[in-house]
Protein backbone atom coordinates (compact mmCIF):
# COMPACT_ATOMS: atom_id res chain seq x y z
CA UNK A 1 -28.10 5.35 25.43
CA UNK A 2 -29.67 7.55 21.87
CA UNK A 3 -26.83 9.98 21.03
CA UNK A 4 -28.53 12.94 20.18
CA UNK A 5 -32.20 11.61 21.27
CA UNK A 6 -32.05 9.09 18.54
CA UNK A 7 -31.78 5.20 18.54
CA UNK A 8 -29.20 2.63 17.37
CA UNK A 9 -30.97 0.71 14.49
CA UNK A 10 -31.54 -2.63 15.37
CA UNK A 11 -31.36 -3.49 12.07
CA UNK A 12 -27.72 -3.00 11.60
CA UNK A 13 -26.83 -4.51 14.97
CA UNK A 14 -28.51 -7.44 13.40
CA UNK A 15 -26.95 -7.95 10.50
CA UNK A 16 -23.76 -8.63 12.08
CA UNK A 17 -24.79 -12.03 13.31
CA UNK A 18 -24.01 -11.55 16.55
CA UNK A 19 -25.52 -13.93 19.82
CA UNK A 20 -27.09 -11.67 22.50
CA UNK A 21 -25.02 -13.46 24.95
CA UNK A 22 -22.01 -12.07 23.15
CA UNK A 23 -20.05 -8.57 24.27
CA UNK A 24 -20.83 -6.25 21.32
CA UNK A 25 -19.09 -3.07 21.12
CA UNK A 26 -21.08 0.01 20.05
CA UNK A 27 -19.35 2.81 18.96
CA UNK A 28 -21.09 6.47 17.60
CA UNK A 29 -19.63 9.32 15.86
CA UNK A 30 -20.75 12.39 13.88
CA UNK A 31 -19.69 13.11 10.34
CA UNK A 32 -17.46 15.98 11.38
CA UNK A 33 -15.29 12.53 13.44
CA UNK A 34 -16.68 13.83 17.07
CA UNK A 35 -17.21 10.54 19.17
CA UNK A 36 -21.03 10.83 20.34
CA UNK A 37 -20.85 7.43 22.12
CA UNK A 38 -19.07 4.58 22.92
CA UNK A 39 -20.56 1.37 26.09
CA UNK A 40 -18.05 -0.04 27.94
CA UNK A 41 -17.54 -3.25 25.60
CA UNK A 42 -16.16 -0.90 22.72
CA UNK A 43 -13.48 0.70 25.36
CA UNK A 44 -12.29 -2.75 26.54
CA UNK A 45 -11.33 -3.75 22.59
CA UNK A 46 -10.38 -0.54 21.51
CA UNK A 47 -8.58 -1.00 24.31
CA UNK A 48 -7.12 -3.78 22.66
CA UNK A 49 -6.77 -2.89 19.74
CA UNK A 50 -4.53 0.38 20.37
CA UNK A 51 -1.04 0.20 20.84
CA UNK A 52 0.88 -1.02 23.52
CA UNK A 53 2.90 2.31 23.77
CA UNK A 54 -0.59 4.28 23.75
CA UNK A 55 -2.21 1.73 26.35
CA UNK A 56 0.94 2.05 28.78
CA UNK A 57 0.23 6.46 28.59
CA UNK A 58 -3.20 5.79 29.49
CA UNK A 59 -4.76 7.46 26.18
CA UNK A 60 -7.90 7.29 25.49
CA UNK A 61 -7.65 7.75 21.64
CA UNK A 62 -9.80 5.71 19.05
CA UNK A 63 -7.32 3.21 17.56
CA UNK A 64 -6.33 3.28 14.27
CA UNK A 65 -8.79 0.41 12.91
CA UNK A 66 -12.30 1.89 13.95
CA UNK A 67 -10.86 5.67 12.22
CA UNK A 68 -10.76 3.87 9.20
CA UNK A 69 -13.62 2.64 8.74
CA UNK A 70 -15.01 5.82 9.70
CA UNK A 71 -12.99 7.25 7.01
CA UNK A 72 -14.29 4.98 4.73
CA UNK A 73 -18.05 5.34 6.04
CA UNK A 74 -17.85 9.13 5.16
CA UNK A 75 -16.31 8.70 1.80
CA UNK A 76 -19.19 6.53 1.22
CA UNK A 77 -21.73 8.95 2.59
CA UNK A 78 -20.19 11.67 0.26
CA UNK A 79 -21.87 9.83 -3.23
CA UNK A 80 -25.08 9.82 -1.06
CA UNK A 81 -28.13 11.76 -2.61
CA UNK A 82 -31.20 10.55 -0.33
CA UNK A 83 -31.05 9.06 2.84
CA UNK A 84 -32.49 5.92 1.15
CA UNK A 85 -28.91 5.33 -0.61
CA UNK A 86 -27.42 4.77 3.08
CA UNK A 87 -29.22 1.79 3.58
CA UNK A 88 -26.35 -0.44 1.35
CA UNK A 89 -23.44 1.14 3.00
CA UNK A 90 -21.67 -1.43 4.88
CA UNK A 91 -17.95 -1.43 5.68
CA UNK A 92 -16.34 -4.47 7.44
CA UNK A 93 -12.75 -5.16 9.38
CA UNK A 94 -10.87 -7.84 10.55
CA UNK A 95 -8.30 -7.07 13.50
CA UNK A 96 -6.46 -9.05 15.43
CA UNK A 97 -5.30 -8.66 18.93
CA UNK A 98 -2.81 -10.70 21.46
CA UNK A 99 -5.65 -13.12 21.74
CA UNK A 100 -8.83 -12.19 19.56
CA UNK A 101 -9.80 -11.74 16.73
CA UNK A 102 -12.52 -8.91 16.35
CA UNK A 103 -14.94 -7.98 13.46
CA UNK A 104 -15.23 -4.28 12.78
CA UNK A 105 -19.17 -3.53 10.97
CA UNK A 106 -19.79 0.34 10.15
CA UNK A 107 -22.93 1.50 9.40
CA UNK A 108 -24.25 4.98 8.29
CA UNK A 109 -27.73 6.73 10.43
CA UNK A 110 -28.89 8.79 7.80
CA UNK A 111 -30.25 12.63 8.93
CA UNK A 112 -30.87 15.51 6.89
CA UNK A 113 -28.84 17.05 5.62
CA UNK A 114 -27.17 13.91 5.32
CA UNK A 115 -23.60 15.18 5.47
CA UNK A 116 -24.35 17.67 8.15
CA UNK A 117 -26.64 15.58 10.37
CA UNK A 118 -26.20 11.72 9.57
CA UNK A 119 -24.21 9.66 12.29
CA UNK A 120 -21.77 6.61 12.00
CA UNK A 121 -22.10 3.18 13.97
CA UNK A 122 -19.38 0.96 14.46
CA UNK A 123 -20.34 -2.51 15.72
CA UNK A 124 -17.31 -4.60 17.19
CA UNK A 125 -18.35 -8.43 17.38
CA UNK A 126 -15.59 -11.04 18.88
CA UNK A 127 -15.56 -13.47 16.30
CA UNK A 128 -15.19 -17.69 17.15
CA UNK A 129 -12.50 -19.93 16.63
CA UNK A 130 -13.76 -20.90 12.94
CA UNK A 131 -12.11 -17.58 11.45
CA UNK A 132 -8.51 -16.82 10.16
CA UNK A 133 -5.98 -16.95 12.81
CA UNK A 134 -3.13 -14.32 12.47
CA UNK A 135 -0.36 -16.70 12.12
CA UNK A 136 -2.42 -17.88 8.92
CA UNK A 137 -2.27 -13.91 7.83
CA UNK A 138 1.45 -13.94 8.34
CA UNK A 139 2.20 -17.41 6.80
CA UNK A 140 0.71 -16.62 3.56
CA UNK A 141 0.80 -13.00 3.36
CA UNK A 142 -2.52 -12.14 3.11
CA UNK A 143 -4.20 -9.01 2.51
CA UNK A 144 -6.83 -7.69 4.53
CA UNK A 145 -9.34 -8.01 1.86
CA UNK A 146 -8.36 -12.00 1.42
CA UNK A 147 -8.32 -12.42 4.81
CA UNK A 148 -12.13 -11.29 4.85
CA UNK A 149 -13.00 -13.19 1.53
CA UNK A 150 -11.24 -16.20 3.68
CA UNK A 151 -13.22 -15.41 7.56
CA UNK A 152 -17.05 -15.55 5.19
CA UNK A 153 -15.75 -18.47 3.32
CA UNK A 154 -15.36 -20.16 6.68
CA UNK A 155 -18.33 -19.63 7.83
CA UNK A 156 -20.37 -20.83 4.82
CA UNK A 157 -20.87 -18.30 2.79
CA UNK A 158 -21.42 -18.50 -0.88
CA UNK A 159 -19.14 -16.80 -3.73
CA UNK A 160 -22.23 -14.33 -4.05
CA UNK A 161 -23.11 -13.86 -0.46
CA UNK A 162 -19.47 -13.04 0.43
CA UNK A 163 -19.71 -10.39 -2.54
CA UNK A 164 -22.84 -9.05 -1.07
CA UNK A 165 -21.30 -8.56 2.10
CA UNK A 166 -17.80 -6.57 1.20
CA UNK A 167 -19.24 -5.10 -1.70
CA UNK A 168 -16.96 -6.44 -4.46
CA UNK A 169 -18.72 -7.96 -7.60
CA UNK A 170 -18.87 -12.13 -7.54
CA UNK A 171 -16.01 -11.83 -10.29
CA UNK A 172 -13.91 -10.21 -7.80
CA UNK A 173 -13.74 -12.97 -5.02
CA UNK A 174 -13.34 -15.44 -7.13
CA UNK A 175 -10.30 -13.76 -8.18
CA UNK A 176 -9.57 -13.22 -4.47
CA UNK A 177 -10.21 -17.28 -3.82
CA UNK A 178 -7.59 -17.62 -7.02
CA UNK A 179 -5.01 -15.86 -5.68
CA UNK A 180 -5.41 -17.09 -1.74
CA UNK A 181 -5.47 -20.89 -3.38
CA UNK A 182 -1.87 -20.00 -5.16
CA UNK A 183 -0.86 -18.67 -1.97
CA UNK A 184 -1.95 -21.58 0.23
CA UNK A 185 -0.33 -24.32 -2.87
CA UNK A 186 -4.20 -25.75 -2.78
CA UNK A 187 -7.05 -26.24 -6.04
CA UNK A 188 -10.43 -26.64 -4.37
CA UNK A 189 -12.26 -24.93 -1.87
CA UNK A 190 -12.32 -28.02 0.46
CA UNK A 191 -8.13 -28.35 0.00
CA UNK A 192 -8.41 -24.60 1.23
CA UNK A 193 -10.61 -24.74 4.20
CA UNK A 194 -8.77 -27.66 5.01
CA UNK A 195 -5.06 -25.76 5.11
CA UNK A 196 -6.74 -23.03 6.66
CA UNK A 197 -8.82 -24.87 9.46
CA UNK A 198 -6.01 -27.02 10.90
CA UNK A 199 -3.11 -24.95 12.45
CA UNK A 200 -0.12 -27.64 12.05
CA UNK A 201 1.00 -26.53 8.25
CA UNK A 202 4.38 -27.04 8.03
CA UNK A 203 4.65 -31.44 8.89
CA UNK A 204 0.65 -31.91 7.38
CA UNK A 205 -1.02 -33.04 10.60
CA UNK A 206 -4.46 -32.63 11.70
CA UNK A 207 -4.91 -30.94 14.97
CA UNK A 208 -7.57 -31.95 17.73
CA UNK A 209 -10.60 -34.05 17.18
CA UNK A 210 -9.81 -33.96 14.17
CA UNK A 211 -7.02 -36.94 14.59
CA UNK A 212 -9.66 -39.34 15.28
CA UNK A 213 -11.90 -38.24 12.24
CA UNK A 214 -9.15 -38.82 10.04
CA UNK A 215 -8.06 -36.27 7.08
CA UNK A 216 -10.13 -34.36 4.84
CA UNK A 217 -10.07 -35.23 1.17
CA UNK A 218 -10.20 -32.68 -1.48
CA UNK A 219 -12.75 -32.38 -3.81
């Protein structure tokens, strides 16, 4: 579907890394917060992700999560001049449901004039085992932006690349990777992706395969 005659950038849908086999969610709105479009995978986990007071009244509102990256999409947009400058606006979120975890990416369509005719995309992505689970994010008390900094560091991403992709300067995460070490009682990235990887915190043992492979060593 092209909400008002125009098409999803394919562009954005890849940058979220996200297998063609897997359910994406698309999600469209105006500037003015109008919803323009939504497929069926975004209802399912907004579904999800609303509350389980509004699920049992049968609303239909957009939960809480996707508004604010909206919200933070148009203050964004705001310090836009050209519709070149929309290109680098990127905001990311990490929810959790029941039994998911689920990657919010917003993205800005430029139009002109870009406050009056530019569009938002939200792209939800189910993300894989390898990320934070929520018992981690309630163990340690992490904040959403850790918890972020943590989900890239998982999946391989470099101290500049992670920057790159939340928009924080290099200095920044590795202040965030200070403070989630202190919070985690580890020193070294590998000490940290262990505690994070393996579930069993609290009597030190290594869940799954991972018994046979024998503990990871900090380096």
């Amino acid at each position: 579907m092209k909400p008002n005659g125009r098409c999803f950038p394919p562009a954005a849908v890849r940058q979220t890394g996200a297998s063609q086999n897997k359910a994406i969610g698309l999600v469209v709105f105006n500037t003015t917060g109008q919803l323009l479009f939504m497929n069926q995978e975004a209802q399912l986990y907004i579904k999800q992700l609303q509350s389980k007071k509004t699920r049992e009244n049968g609303s239909a509102l957009i939960s809480a999560d996707v508004l604010a990256v909206v919200r933070e999409l148009l203050d964004r947009l705001t310090g836009c001049d050209h519709p070149k400058d929309c290109e680098t606006i990127q905001v990311e979120r990490l929810c959790f449901t029941a039994d998911q975890k689920l990657l919010l990416h917003g993205f800005c369509i430029p139009g002109f004039p870009l406050l009056e005719k530019s569009q938002l995309l939200i792209v939800i992505d189910k993300l894989n085992q390898n990320c934070p689970d929520i018992n981690i994010q309630q163990q340690y008390h992490l904040t959403e932006r850790e918890q972020m900094v943590i989900m890239y560091l998982m999946l391989g991403f470099t101290n500049k690349e992670i920057a790159n992709r939340i928009n924080l300067s290099e200095y920044t995460v590795k202040e965030h990777l200070k403070r989630i070490m202190q919070k985690t009682k580890t020193n070294t990235r590998t000490g940290l992706l262990s505690r994070l990887i393996f579930q069993n915190i609290q009597d030190g043992s290594l869940l799954g395969s991972s018994l046979k492979e024998g503990p990871m060593t900090e380096s």
